[in-house]
N, C-alpha and C. Protein backbone atom coordinates (compact mmCIF):
# COMPACT_ATOMS: atom_id res chain seq x y z
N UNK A 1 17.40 12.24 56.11
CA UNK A 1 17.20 11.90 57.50
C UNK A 1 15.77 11.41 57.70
N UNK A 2 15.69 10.39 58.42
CA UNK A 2 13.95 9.91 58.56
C UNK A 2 13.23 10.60 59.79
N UNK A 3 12.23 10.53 59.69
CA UNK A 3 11.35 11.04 61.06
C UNK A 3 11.51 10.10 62.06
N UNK A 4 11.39 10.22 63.55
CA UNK A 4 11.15 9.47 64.68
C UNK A 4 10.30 8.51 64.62
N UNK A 5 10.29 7.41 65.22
CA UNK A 5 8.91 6.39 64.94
C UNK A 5 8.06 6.88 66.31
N UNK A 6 6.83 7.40 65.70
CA UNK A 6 5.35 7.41 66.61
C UNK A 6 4.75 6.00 66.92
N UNK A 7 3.60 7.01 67.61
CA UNK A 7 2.80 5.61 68.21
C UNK A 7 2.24 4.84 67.13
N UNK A 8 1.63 5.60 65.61
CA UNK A 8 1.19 5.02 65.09
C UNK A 8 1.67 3.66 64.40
N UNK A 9 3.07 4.43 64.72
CA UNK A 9 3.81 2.86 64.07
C UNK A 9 4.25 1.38 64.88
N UNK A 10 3.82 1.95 66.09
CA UNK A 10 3.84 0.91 67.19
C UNK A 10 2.44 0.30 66.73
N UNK A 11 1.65 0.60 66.52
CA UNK A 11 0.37 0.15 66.15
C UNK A 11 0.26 -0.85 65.20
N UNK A 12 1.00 0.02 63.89
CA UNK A 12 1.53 -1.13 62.66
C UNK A 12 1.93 -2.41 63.01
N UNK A 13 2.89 -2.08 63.79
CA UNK A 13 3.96 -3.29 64.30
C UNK A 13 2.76 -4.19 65.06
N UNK A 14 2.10 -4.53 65.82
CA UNK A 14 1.37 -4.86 66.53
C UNK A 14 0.35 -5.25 66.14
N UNK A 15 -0.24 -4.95 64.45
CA UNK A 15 -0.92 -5.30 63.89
C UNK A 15 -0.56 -6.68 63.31
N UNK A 16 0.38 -5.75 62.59
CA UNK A 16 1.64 -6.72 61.58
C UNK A 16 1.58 -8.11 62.44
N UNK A 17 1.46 -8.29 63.71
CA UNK A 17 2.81 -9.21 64.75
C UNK A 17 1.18 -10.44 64.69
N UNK A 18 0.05 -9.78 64.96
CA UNK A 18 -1.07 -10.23 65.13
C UNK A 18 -2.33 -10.92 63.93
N UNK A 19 -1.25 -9.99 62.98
CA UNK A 19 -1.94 -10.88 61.38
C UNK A 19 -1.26 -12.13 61.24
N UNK A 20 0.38 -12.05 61.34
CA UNK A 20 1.17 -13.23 61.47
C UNK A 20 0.83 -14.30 62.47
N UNK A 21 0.42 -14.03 63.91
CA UNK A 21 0.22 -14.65 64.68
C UNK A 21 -0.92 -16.21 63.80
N UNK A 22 -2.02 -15.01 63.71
CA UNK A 22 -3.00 -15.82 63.27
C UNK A 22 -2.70 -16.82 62.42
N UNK A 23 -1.99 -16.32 60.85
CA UNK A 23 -1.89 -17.05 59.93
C UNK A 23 -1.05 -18.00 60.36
N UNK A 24 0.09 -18.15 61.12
CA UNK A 24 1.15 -19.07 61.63
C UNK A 24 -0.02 -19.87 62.21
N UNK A 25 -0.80 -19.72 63.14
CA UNK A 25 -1.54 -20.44 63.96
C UNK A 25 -2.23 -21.66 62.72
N UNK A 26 -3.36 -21.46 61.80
CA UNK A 26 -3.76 -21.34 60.69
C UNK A 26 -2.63 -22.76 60.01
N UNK A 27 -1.38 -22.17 59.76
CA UNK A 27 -0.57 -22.73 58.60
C UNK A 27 -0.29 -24.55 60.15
N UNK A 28 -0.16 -23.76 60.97
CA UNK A 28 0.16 -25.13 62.37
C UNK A 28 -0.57 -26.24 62.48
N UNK A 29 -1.86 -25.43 62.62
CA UNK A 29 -3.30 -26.64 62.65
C UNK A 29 -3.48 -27.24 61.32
N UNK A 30 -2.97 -26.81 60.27
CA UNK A 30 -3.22 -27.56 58.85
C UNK A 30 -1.74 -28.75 58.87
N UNK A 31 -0.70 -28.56 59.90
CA UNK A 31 0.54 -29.44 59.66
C UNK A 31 0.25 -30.54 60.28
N UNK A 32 0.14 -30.22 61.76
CA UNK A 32 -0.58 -30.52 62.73
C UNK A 32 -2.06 -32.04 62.11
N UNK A 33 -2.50 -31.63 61.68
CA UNK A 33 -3.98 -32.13 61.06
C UNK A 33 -3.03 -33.14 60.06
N UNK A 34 -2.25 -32.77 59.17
CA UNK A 34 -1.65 -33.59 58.00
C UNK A 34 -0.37 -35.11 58.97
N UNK A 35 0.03 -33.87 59.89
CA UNK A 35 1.00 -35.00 60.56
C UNK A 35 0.27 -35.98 61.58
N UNK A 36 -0.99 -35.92 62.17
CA UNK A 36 -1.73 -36.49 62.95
C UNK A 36 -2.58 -37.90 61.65
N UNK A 37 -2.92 -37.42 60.74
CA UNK A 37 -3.64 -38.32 59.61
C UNK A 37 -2.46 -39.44 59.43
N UNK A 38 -1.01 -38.51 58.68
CA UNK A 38 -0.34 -39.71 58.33
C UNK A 38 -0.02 -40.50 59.79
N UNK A 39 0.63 -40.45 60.82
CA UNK A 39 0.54 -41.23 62.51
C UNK A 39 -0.36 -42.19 62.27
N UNK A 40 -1.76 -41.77 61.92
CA UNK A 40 -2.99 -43.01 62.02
C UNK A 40 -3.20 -43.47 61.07
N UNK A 41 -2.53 -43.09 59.88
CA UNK A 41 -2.28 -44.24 58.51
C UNK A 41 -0.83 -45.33 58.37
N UNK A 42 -0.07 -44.42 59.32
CA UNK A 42 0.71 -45.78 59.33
C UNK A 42 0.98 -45.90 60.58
N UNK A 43 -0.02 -46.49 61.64
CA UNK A 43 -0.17 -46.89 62.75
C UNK A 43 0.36 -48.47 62.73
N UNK A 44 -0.44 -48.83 61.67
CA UNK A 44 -0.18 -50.47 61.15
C UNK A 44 -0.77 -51.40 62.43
N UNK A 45 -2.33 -50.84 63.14
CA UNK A 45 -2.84 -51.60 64.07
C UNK A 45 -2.07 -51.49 65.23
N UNK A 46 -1.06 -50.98 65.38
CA UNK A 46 -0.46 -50.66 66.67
C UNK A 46 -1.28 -49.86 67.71
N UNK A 47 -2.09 -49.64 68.69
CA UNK A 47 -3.13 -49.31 69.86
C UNK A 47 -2.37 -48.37 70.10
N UNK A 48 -0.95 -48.67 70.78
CA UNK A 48 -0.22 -47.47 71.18
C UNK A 48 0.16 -46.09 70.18
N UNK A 49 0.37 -46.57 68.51
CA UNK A 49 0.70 -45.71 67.77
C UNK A 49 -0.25 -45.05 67.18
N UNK A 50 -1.38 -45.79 67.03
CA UNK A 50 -3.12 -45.14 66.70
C UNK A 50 -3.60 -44.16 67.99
N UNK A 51 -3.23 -44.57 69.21
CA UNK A 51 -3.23 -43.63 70.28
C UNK A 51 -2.94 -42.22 70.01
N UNK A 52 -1.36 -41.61 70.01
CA UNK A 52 -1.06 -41.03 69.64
C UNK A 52 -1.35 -40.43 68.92
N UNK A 53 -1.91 -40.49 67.61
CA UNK A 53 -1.83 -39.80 66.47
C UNK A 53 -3.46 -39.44 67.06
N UNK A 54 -4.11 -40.40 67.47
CA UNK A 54 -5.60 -39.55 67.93
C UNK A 54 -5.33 -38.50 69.12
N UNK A 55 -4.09 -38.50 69.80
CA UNK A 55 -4.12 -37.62 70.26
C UNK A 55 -3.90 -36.21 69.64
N UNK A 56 -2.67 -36.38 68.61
CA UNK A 56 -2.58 -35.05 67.82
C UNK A 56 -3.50 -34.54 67.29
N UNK A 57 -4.35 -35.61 66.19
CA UNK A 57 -5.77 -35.47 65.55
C UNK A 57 -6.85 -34.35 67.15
N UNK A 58 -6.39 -34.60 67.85
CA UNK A 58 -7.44 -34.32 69.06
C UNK A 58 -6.88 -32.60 69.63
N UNK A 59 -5.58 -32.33 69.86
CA UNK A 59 -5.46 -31.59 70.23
C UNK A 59 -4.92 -30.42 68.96
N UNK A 60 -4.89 -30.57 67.73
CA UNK A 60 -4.83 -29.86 66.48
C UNK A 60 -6.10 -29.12 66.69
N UNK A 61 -7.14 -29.87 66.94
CA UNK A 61 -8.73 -29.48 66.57
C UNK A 61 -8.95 -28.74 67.67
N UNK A 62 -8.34 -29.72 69.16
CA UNK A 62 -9.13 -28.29 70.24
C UNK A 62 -8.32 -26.99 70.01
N UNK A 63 -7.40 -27.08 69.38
CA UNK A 63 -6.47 -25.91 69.30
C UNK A 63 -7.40 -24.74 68.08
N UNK A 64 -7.84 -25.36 67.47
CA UNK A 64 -8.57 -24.18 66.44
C UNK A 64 -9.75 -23.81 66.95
N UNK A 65 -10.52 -24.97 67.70
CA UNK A 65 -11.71 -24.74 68.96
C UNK A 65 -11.21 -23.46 69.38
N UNK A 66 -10.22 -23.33 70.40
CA UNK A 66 -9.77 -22.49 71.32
C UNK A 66 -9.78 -21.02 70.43
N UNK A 67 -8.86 -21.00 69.62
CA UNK A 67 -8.74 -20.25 68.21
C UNK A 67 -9.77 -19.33 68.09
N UNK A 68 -10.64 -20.14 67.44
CA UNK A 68 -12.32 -19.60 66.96
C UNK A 68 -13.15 -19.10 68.32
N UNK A 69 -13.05 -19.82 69.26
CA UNK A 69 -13.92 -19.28 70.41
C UNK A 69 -13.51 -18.14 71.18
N UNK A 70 -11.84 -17.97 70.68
CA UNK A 70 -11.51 -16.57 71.48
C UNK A 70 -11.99 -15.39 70.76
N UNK A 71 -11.74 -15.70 69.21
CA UNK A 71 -12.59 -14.69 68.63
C UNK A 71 -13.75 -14.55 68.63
N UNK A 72 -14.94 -15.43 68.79
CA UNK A 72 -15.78 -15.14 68.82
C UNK A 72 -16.17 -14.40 70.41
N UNK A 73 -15.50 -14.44 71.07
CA UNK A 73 -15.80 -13.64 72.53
C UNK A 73 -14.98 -12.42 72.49
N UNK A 74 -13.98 -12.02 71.18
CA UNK A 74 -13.76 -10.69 71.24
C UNK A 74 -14.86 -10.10 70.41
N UNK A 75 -15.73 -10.59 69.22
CA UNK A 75 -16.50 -10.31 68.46
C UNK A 75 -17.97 -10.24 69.39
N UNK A 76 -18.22 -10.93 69.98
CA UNK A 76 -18.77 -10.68 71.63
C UNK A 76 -19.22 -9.47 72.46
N UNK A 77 -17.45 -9.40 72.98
CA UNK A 77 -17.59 -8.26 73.45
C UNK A 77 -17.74 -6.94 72.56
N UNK A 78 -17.37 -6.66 71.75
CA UNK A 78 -17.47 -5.67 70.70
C UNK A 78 -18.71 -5.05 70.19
N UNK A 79 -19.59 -6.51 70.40
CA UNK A 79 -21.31 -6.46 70.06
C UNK A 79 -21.95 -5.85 70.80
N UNK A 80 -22.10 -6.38 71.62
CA UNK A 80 -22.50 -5.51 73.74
C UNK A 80 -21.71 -4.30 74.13
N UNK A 81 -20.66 -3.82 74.20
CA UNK A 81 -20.40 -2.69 74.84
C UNK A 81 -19.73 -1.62 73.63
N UNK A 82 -19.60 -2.29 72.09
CA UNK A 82 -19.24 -1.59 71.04
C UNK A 82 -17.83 -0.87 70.92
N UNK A 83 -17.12 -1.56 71.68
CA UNK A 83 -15.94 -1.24 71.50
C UNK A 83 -15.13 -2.67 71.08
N UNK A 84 -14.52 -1.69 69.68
CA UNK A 84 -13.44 -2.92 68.63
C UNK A 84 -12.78 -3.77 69.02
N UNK A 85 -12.54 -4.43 70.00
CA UNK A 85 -11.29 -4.96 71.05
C UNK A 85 -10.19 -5.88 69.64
N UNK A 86 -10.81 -6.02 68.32
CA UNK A 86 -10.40 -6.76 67.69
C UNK A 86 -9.30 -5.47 66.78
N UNK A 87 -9.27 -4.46 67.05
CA UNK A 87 -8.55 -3.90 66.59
C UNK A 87 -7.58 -2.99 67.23
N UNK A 88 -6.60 -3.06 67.24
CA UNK A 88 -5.15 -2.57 68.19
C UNK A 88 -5.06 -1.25 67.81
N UNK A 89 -5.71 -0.27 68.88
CA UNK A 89 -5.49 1.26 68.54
C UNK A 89 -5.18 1.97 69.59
N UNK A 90 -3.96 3.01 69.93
CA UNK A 90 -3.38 3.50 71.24
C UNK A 90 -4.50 4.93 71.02
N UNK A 91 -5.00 5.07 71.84
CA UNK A 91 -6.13 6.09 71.89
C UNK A 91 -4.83 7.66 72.66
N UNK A 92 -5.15 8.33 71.50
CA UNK A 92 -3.74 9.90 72.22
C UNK A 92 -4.41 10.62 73.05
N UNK A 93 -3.66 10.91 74.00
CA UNK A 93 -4.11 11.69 75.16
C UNK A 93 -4.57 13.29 74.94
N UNK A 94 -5.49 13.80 75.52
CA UNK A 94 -5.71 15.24 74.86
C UNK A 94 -4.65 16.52 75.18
């Protein structure tokens, strides 16, 4: 018979969900980046189709911008008031 699932394992899960998050994010902006290059290699001088692909090229990148700058404002806050915000922990009641 197994034990009940605790909080700690809600924690796991939530970790787990948030390591994936990232790396999916990560594996997107590298497709993203590859499918935006080929668009503007075979544009073939087309304005409208070179458009496009600078747009993907454009919003791949603000997307890892966004990415990096959220962490760095949880790494931020963490610095100044010293609490981990980068790490998912249910604090137990006394």
């Amino acid at each position: 018979m197994q034990d009940p699932a605790e909080i700690k394992d809600f924690e796991e899960i939530v970790r787990n969900i948030l390591n994936i998050a990232i790396r999916l994010a990560g594996v997107a902006l590298f497709i993203m980046l590859i499918v935006g290059g080929f668009k503007y290699l075979t544009a073939g001088g087309d304005p409208k189709k070179a458009e496009a692909a600078q747009k993907t090229l454009t919003y791949a990148i603000g997307g890892l911008v966004l990415v990096i700058l959220a962490w760095f404002i949880l790494l931020f806050i963490k610095e100044f008031t010293g609490v981990d915000v980068t790490k998912f922990q249910i604090i137990p009641t006394p």
